[in-house]
Structures are given as C-alpha cells and as structure tokens.
C-alpha atoms as a PDB file:
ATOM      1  CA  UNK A   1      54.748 -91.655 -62.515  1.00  0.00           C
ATOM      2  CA  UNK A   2      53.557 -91.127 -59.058  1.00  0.00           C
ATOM      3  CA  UNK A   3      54.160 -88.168 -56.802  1.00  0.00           C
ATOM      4  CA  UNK A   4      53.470 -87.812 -53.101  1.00  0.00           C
ATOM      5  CA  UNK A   5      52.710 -84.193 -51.917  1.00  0.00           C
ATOM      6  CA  UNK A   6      51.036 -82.928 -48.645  1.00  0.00           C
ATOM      7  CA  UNK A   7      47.352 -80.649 -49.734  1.00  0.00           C
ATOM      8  CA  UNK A   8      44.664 -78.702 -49.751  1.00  0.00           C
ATOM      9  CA  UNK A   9      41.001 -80.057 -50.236  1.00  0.00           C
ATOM     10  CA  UNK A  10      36.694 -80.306 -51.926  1.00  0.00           C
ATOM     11  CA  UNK A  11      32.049 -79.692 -51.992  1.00  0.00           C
ATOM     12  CA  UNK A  12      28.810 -78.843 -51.828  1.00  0.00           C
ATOM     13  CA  UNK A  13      25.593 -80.574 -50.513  1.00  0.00           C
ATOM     14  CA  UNK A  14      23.777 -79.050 -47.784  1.00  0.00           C
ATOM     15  CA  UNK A  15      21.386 -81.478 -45.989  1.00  0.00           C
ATOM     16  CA  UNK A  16      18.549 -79.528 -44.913  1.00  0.00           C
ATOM     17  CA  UNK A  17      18.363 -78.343 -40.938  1.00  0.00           C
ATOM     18  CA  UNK A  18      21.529 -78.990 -40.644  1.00  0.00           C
ATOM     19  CA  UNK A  19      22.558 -77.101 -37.019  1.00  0.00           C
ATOM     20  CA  UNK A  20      25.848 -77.346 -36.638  1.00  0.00           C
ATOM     21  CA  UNK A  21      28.190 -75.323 -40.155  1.00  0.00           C
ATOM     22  CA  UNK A  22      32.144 -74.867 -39.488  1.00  0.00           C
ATOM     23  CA  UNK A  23      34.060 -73.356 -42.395  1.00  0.00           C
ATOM     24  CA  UNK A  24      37.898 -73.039 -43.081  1.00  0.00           C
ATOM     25  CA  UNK A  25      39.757 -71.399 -46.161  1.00  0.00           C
ATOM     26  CA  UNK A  26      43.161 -72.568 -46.871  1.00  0.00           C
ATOM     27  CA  UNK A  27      45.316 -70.164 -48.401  1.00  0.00           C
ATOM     28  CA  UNK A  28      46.450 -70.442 -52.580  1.00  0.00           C
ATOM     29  CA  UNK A  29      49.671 -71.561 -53.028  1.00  0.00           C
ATOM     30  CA  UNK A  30      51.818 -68.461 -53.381  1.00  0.00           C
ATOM     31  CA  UNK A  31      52.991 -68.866 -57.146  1.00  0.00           C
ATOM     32  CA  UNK A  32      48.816 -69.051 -58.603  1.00  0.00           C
ATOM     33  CA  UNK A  33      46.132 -66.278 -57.978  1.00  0.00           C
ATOM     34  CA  UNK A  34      43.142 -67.237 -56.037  1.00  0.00           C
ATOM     35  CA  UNK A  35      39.681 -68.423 -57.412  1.00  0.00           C
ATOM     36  CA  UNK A  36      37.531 -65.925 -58.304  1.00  0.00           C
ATOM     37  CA  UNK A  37      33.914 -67.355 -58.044  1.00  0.00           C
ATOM     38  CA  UNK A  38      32.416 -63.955 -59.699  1.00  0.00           C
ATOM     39  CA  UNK A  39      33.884 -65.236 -63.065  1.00  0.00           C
ATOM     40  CA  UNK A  40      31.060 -66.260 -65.301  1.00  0.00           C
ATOM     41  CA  UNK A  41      32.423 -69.634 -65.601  1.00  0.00           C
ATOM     42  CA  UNK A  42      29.786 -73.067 -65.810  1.00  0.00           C
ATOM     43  CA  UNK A  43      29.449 -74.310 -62.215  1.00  0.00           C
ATOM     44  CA  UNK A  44      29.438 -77.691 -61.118  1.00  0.00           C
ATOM     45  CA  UNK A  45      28.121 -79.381 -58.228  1.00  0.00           C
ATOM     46  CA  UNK A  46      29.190 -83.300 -57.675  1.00  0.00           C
ATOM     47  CA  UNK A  47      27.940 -85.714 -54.873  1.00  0.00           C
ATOM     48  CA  UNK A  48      31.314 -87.627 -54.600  1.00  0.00           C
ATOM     49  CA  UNK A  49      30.082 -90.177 -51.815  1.00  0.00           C
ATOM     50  CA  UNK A  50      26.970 -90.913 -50.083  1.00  0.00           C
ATOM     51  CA  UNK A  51      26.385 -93.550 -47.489  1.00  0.00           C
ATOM     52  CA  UNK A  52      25.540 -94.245 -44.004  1.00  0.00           C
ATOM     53  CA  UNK A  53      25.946 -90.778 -42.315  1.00  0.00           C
ATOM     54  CA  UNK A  54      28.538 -90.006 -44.444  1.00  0.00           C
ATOM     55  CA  UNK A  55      27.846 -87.423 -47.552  1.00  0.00           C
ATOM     56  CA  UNK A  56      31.324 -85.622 -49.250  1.00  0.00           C
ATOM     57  CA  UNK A  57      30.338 -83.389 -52.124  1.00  0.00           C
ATOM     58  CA  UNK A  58      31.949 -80.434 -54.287  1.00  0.00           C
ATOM     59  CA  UNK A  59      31.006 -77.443 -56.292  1.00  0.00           C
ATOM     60  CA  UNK A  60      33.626 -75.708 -58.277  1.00  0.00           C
ATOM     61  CA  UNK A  61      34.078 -73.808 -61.759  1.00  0.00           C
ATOM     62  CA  UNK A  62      34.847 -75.317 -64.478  1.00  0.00           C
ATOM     63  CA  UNK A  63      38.852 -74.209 -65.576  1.00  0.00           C
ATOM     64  CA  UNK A  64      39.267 -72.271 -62.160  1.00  0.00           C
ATOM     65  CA  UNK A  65      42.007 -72.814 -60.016  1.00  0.00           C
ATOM     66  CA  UNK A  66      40.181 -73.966 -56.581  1.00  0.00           C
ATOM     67  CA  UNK A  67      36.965 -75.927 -55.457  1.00  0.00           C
ATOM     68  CA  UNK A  68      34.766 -76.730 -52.146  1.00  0.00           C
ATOM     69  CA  UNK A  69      34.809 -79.732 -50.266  1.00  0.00           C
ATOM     70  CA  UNK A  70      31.977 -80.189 -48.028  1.00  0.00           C
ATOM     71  CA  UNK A  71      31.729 -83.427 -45.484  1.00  0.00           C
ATOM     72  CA  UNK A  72      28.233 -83.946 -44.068  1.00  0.00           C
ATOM     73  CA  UNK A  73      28.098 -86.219 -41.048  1.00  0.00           C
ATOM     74  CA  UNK A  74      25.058 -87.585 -39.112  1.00  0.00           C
ATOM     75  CA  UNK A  75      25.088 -87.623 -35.264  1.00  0.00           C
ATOM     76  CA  UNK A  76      23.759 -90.558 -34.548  1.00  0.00           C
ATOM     77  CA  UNK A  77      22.649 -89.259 -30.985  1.00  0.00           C
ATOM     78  CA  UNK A  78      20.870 -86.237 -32.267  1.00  0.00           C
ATOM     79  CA  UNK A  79      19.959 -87.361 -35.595  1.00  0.00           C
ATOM     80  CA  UNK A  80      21.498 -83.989 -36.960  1.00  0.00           C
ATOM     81  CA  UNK A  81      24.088 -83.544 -39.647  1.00  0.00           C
ATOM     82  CA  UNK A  82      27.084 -81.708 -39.000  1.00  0.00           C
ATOM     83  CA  UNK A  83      28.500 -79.878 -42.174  1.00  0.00           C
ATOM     84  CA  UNK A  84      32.314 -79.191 -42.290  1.00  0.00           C
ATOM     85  CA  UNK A  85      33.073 -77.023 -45.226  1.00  0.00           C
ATOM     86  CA  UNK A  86      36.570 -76.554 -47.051  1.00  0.00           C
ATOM     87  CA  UNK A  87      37.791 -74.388 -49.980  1.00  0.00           C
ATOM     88  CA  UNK A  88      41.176 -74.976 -51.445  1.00  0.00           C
ATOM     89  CA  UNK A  89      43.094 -73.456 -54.432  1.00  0.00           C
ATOM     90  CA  UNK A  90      45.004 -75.812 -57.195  1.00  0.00           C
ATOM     91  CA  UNK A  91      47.983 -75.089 -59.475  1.00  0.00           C
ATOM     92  CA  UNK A  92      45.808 -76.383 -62.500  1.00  0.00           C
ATOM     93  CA  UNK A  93      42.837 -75.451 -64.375  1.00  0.00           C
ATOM     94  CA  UNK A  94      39.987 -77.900 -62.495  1.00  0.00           C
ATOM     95  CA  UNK A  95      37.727 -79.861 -65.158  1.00  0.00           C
ATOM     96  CA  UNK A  96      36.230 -82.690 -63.094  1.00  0.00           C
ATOM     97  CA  UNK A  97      35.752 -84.428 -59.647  1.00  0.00           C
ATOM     98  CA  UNK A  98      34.600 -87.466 -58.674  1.00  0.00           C
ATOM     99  CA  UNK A  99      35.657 -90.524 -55.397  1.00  0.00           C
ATOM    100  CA  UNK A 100      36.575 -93.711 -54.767  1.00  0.00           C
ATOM    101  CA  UNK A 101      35.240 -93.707 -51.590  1.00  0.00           C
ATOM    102  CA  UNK A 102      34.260 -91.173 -49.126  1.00  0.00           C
ATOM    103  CA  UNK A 103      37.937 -90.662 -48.183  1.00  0.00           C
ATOM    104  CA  UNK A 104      39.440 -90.508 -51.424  1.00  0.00           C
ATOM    105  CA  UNK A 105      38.514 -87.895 -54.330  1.00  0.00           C
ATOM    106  CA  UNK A 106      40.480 -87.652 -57.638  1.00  0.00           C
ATOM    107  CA  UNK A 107      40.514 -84.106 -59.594  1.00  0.00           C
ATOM    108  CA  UNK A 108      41.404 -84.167 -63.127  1.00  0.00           C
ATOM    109  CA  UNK A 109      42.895 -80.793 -64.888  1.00  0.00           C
ATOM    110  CA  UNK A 110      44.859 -79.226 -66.887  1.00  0.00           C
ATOM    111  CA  UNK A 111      47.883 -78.108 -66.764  1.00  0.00           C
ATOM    112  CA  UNK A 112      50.120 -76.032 -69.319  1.00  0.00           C
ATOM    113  CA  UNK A 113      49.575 -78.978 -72.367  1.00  0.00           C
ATOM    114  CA  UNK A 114      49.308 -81.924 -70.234  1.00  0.00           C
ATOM    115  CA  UNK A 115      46.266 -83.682 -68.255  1.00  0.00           C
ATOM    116  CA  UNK A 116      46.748 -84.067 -64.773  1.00  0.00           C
ATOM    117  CA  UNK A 117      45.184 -86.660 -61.885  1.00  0.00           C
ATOM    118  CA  UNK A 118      45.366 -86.456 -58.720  1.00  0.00           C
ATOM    119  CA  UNK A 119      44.566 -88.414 -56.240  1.00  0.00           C
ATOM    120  CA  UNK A 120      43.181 -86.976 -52.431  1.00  0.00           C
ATOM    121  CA  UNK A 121      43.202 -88.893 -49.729  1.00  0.00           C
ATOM    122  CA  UNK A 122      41.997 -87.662 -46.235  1.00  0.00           C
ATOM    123  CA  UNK A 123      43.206 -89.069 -43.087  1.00  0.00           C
ATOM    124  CA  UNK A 124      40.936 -90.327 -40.169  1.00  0.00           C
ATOM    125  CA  UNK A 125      39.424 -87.025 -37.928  1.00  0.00           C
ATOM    126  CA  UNK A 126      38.990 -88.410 -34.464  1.00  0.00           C
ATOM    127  CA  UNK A 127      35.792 -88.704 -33.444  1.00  0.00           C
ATOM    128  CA  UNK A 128      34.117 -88.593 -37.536  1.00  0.00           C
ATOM    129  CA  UNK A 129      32.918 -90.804 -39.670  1.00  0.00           C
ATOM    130  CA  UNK A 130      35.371 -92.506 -42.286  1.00  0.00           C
ATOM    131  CA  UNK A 131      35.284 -94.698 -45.324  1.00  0.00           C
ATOM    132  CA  UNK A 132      37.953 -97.258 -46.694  1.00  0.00           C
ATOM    133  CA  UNK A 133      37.710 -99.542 -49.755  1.00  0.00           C
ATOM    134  CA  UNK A 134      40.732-102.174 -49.694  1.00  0.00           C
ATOM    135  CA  UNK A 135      42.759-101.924 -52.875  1.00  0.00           C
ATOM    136  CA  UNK A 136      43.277-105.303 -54.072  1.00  0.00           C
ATOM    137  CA  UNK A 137      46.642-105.033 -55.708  1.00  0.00           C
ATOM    138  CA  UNK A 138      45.315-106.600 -59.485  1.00  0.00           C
ATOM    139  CA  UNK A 139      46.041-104.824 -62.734  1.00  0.00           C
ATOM    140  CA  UNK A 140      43.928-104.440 -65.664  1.00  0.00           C
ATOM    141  CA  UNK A 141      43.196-108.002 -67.013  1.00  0.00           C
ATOM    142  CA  UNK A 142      42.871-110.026 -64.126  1.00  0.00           C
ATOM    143  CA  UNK A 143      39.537-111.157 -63.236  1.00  0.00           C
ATOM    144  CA  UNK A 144      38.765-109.527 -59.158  1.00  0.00           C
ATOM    145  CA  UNK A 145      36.173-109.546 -56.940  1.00  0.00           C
ATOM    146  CA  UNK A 146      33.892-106.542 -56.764  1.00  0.00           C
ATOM    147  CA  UNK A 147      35.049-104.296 -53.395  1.00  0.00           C
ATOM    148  CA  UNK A 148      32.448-102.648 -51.453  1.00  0.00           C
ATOM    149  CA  UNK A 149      33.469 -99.175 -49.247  1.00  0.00           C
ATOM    150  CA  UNK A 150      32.263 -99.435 -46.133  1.00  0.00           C
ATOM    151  CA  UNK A 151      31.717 -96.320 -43.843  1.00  0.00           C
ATOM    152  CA  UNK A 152      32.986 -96.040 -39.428  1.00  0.00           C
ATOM    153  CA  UNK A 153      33.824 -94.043 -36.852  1.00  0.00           C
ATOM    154  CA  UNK A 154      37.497 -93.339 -36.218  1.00  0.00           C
ATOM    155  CA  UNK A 155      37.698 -93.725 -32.512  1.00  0.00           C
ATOM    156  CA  UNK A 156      34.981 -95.617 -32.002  1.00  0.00           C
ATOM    157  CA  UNK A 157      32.366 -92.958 -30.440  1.00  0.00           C
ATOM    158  CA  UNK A 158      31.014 -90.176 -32.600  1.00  0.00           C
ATOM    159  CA  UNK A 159      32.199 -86.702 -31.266  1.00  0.00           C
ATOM    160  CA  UNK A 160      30.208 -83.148 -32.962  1.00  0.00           C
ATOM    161  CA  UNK A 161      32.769 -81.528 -34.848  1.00  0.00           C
ATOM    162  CA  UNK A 162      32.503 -78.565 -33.076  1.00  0.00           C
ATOM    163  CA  UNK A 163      33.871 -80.633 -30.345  1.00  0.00           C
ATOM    164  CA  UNK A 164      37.151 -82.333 -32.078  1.00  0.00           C
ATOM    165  CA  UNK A 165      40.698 -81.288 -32.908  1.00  0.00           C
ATOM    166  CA  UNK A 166      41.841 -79.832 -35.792  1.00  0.00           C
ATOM    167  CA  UNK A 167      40.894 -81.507 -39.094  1.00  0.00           C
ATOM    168  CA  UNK A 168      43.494 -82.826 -40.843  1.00  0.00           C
ATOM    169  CA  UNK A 169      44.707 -82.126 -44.435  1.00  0.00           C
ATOM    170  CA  UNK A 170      44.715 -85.166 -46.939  1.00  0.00           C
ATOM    171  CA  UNK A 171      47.699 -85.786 -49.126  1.00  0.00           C
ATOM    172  CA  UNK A 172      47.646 -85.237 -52.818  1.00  0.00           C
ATOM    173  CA  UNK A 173      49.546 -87.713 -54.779  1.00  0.00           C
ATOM    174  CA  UNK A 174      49.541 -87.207 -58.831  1.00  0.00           C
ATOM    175  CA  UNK A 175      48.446 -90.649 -60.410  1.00  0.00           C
ATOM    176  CA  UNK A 176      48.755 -89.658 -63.904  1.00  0.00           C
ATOM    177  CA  UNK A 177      50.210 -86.404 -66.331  1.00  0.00           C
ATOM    178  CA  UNK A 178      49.942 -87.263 -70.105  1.00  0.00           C
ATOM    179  CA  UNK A 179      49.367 -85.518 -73.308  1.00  0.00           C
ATOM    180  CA  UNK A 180      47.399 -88.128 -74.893  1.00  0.00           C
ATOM    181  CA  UNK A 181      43.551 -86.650 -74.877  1.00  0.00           C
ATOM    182  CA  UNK A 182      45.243 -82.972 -73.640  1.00  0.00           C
ATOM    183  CA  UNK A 183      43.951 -81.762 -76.628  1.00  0.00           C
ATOM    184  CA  UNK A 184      40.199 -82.850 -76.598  1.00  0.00           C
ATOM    185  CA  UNK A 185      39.138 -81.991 -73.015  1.00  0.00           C
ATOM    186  CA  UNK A 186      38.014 -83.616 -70.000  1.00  0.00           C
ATOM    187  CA  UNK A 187      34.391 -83.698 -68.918  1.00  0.00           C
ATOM    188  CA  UNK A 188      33.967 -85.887 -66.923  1.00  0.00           C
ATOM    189  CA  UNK A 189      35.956 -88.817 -65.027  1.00  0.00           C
ATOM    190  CA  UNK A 190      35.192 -91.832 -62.922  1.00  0.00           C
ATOM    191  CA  UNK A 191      37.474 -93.521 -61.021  1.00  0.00           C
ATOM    192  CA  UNK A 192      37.469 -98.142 -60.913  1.00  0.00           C
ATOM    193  CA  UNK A 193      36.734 -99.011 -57.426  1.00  0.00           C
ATOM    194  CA  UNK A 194      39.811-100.972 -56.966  1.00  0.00           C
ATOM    195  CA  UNK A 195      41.821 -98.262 -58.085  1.00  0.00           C
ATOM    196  CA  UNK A 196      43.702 -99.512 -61.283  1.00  0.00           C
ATOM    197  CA  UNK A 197      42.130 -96.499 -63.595  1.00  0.00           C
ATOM    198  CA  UNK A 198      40.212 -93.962 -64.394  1.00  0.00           C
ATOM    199  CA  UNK A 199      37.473 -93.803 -67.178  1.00  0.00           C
ATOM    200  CA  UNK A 200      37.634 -90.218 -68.731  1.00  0.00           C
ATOM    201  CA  UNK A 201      34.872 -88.844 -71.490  1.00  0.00           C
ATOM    202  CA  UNK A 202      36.466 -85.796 -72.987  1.00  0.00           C
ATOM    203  CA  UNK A 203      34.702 -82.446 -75.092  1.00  0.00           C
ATOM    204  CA  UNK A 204      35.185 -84.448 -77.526  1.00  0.00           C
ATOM    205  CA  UNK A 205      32.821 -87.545 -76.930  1.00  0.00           C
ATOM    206  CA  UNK A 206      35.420 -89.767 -76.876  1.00  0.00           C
ATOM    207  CA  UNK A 207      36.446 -92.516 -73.615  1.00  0.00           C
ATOM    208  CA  UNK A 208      39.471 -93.274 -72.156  1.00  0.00           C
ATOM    209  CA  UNK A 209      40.766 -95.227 -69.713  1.00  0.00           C
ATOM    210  CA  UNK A 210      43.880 -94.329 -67.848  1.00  0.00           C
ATOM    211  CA  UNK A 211      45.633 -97.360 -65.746  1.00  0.00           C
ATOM    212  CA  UNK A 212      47.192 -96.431 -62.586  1.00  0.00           C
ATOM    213  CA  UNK A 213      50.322 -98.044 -62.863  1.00  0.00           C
ATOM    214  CA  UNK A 214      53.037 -95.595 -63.688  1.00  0.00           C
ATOM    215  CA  UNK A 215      53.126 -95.853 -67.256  1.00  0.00           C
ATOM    216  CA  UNK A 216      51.303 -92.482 -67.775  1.00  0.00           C
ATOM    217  CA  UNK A 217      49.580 -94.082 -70.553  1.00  0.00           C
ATOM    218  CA  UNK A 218      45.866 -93.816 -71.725  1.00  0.00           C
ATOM    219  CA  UNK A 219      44.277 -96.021 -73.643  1.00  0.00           C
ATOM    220  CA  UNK A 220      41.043 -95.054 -76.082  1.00  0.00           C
ATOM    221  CA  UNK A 221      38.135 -97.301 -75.775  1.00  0.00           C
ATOM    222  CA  UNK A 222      35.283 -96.288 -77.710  1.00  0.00           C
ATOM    223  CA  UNK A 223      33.968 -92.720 -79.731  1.00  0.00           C
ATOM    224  CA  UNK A 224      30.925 -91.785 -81.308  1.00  0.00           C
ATOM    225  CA  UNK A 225      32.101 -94.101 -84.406  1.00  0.00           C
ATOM    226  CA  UNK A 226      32.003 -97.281 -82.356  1.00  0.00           C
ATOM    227  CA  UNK A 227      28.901 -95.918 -80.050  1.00  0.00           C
ATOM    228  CA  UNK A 228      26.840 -93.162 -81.077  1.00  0.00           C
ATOM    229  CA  UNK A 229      25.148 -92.936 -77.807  1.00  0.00           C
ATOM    230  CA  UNK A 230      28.049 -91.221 -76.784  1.00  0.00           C
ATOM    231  CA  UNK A 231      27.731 -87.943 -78.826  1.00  0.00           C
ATOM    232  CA  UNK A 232      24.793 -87.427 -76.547  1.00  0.00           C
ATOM    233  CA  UNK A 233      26.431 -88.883 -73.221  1.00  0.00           C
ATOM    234  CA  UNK A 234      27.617 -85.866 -70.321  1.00  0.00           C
ATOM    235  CA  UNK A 235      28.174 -88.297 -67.430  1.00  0.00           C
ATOM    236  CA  UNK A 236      29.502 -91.557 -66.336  1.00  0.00           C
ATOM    237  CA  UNK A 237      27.828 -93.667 -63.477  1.00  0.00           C
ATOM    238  CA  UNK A 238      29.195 -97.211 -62.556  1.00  0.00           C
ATOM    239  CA  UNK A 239      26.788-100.027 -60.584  1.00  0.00           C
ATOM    240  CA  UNK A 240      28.215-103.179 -59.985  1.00  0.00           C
ATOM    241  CA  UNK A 241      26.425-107.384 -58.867  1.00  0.00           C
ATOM    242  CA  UNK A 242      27.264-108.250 -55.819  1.00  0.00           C
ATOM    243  CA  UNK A 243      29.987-110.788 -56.484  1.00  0.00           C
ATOM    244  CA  UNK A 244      31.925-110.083 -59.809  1.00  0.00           C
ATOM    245  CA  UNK A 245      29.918-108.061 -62.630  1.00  0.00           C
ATOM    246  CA  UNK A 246      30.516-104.444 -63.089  1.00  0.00           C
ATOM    247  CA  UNK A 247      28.643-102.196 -65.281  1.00  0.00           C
ATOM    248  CA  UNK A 248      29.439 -98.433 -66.216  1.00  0.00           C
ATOM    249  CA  UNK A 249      26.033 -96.357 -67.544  1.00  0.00           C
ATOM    250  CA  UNK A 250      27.124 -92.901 -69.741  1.00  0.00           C
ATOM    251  CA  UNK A 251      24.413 -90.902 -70.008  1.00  0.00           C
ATOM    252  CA  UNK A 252      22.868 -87.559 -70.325  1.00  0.00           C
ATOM    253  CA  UNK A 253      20.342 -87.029 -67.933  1.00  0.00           C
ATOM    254  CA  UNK A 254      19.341 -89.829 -65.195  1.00  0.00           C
ATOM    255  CA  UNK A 255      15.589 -89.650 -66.338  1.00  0.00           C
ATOM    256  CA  UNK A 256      12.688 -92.291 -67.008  1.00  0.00           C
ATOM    257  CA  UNK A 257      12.883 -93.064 -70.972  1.00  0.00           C
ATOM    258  CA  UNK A 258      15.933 -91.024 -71.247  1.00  0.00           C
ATOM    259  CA  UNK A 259      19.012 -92.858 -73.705  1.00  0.00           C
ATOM    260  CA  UNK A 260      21.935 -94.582 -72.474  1.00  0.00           C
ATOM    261  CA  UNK A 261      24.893 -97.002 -73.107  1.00  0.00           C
ATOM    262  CA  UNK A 262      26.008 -99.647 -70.929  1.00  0.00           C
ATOM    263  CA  UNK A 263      29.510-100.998 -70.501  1.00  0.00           C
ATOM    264  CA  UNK A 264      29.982-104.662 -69.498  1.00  0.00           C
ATOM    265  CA  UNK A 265      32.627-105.524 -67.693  1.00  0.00           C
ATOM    266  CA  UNK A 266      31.509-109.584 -66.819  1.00  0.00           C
ATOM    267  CA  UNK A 267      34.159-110.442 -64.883  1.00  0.00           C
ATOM    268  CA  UNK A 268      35.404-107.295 -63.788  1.00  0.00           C
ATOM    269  CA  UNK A 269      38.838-107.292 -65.286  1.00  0.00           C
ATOM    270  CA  UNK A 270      39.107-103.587 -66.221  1.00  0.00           C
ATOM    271  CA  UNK A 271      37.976-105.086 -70.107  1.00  0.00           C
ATOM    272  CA  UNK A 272      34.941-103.999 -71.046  1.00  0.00           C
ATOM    273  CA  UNK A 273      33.282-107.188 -73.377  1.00  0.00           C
ATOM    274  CA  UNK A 274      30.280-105.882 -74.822  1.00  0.00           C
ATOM    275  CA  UNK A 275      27.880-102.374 -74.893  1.00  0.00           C
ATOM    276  CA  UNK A 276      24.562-101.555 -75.614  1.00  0.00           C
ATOM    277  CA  UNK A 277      21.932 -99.384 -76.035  1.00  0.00           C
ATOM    278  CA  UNK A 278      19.063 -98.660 -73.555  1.00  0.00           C
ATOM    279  CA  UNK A 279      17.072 -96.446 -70.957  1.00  0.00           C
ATOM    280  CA  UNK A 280      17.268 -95.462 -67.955  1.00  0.00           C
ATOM    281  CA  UNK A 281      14.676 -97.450 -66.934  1.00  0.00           C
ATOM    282  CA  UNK A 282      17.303-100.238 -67.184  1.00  0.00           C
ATOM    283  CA  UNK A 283      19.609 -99.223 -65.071  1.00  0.00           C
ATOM    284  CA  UNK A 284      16.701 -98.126 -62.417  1.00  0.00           C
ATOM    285  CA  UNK A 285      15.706-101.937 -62.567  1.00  0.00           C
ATOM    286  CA  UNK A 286      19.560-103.399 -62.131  1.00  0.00           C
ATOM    287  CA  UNK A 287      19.542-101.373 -58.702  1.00  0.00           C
ATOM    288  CA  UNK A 288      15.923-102.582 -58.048  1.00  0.00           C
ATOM    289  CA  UNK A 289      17.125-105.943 -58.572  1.00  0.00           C
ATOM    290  CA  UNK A 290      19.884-105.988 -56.105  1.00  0.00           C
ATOM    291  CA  UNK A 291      22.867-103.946 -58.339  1.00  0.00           C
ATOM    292  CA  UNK A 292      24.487-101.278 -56.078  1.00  0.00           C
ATOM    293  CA  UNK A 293      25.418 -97.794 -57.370  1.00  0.00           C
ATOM    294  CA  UNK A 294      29.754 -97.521 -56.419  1.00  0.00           C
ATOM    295  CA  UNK A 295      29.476 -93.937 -55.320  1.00  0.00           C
ATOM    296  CA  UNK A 296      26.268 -93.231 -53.499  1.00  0.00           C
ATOM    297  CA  UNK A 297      24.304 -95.615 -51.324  1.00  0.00           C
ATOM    298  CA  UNK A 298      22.585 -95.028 -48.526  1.00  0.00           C
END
C-alpha cells in the first residue's frame, strides 16, 4: 500500500574545483536519535544519477538512521559546478540507495521486522537543473518501450544556487513494507525505469523483485541454486537497446575479466527470459555498441 508523506533528503560526489558549496541539515524527526557518523559502521557512497550537468549522489552508513544527498550542477556560463549538499535523518535502519532518475531516489530499510521502500521525489528548484522520466502506466507483463530520463532547466535560464530561493523538500511516499526477504537482508536495490519494481539482492545472495502496485508482494527470481554467479555478485547495474531490450548486469566489481551474470529482459516486460554467464568485458562492449547505462550517462 502506498503512503504519501512530506520529507527530508540524500549524497556524496564532489566534482573537483568545484567553487561554489552550500550545506543545510534538517533536523531528526523528534521520536529517533540522530545519526552518529563516528559509529564504526561500513560506509557507502552511491552515484544515483549522472547526466548532462546534472550529478545526485549519497554516502551513508549502512543500518544508521540518516544519509547525504549531494546535487552537483554545471553552470553552463562558467563551466563550474555548483554543489548543494543535504543531510537528513530516517525512522528506519538505511541498507541501500539507488534513482530512477535524477529527481527521484528510492531508500530501502528496515524497519522493526518489515522491509521498507520509499520512494523520494524532489520538486523543480527554480533556476536548477531537473530530470523527469515519464511513467508509462504498464504492469509487469506487458511488453513497453524502453524510457529514457532526460535532464532541463526549470525556468528556462540557469541561476547559481547561491542566487535562488529556498530549495525545496521532496515528498516521501512508501512504495512497499513486507516481511517476505525481512529476514535475509538487503544489499543492494535497483529500481525498473518505468517504475513498476524494484530488483533487490539480499545478504543472502538471493533476488527479488518487488512490483509497485499495492500488493506489497515480492516475488523471488533466482539464488545461488539457479545462478551461482550470484554468491559472488555485490551490485546490480541495468543497460538497456535503444528501442525495447533491457538487460540487468550483477556483479562484483566493474573490472576487465572480472565475472558476471546477465539478465535478459527481450522485450522489456518486467520477465526476465534467459541469464548467463560472462565478463565485464561484455557489458563494456554492449555500451560500446550503442547500449546506454539507466543511471549514469553523460
């Protein structure tokens, strides 16, 4: 079930010479104790969205209650980037980030015995760069077209953020709370372009998917029975063909020669037909070839 509250906020990805650094701390919510970044606690940095002047990025602890956001803009006058930097508290223990586009991030956590989603999505700030990537209203099983973000400026004319009004919060709205994979751990999540699920890999080396359509069910897909490439897999990066094909890549580390296993989703349906085995080097040739990456492109 879906619930519409007003927020909070994520990041962390400083472009180098950046000249122009504003900072704001929004206060915990009264009922939870603040993060406490001196807690030796795995840290995790995530570039969310990268493309055309626009960069949003995170860094938070793993099981704190809080995160970063950072949005990195590029003035197209002065050819400097202008770094707006956010940190927020949550009322659940944060295990992973990731975006749809550069306007909309999803946090998964957990709270008391249930996984929660949320979805963040951050209104237009005069004067900045946006993104938007049309939802196309199909559920899982229906053959769609591929949707591409695309990245503007809200107002028309870029204005320095030094120079704007007051940025406003996004809205959090929680897209699914379950108990189905509670047990085994989240680490890490990516979220289908058009918005009808997430894909979740838990502790546990198992994958998920979790539709988006109020049923706050969660279907498993695959474990290290089915594919052992998973056992070794830590991440999940999606690239898609211009057109209709979508492919998701789990991996460990995004090296020359290193392992992976590819999901094929042919007619991007939300089904996922076939998988195999390969490198990296694959996947490095797909882009080469023409395949975008859904998250980052410059």
């Amino acid at each position: 079930m879906r619930h519409t509250i007003r927020i909070l906020a994520l990041s962390l990805l400083l472009p180098i010479g950046c000249e122009a650094t504003q900072f704001e701390t929004i206060a915990p919510e009264p009922d939870r104790e603040p993060r406490n970044a001196s807690r030796e606690l795995p840290s995790f940095l995530r570039a969310l969205f990268a493309q055309e002047g626009l960069h949003v990025s995170c860094t938070f602890y793993k099981g704190e209650l809080g995160l970063d956001v950072h949005t990195e803009e590029k003035d197209p006058a002065s050819g400097t980037w202008d770094v707006y930097n956010e940190q927020h508290s949550v009322s659940y223990d944060l295990l992973a980030a990731c975006a749809r586009h550069g306007n909309q991030i999803y946090l998964a956590g957990m709270q008391r015995d249930f996984v929660v989603i949320e979805e963040w999505t951050f209104p237009e700030w005069e004067g900045g760069y946006a993104s938007d990537l049309p939802v196309p209203g199909t559920g899982i099983g229906v053959p769609t077209a591929v949707t591409e973000s695309f990245v503007y400026v809200a107002g028309t004319t870029y204005v320095p953020q030094a120079a704007r009004g007051k940025k406003p919060h996004p809205e959090k709205t929680v897209v699914y709370q379950g108990a189905h994979f509670a047990a085994k751990g989240v680490a890490w999540m990516r979220i289908d372009p058009e918005g009808r699920f997430a894909l979740v890999l838990t502790d546990t080396d198992e994958l998920y998917q979790v539709p988006f359509d109020d049923s706050d069910a969660a279907t498993y897909l695959f474990g290290p029975q089915e594919i052992p490439g998973l056992a070794d897999a830590s991440s999940i990066q999606g690239i898609h063909k211009p057109g209709v094909e979508r492919q998701y890549i789990l991996y460990q580390a995004p090296m020359p020669g290193q392992p992976c296993t590819m999901l094929q989703d042919a007619d991007n349906d939300g089904v996922f037909e076939s998988n195999y085995v390969t490198t990296v080097d694959t996947v490095d040739s797909l882009l080469a070839a023409g395949w975008y990456d859904l998250y980052t492109r410059y």
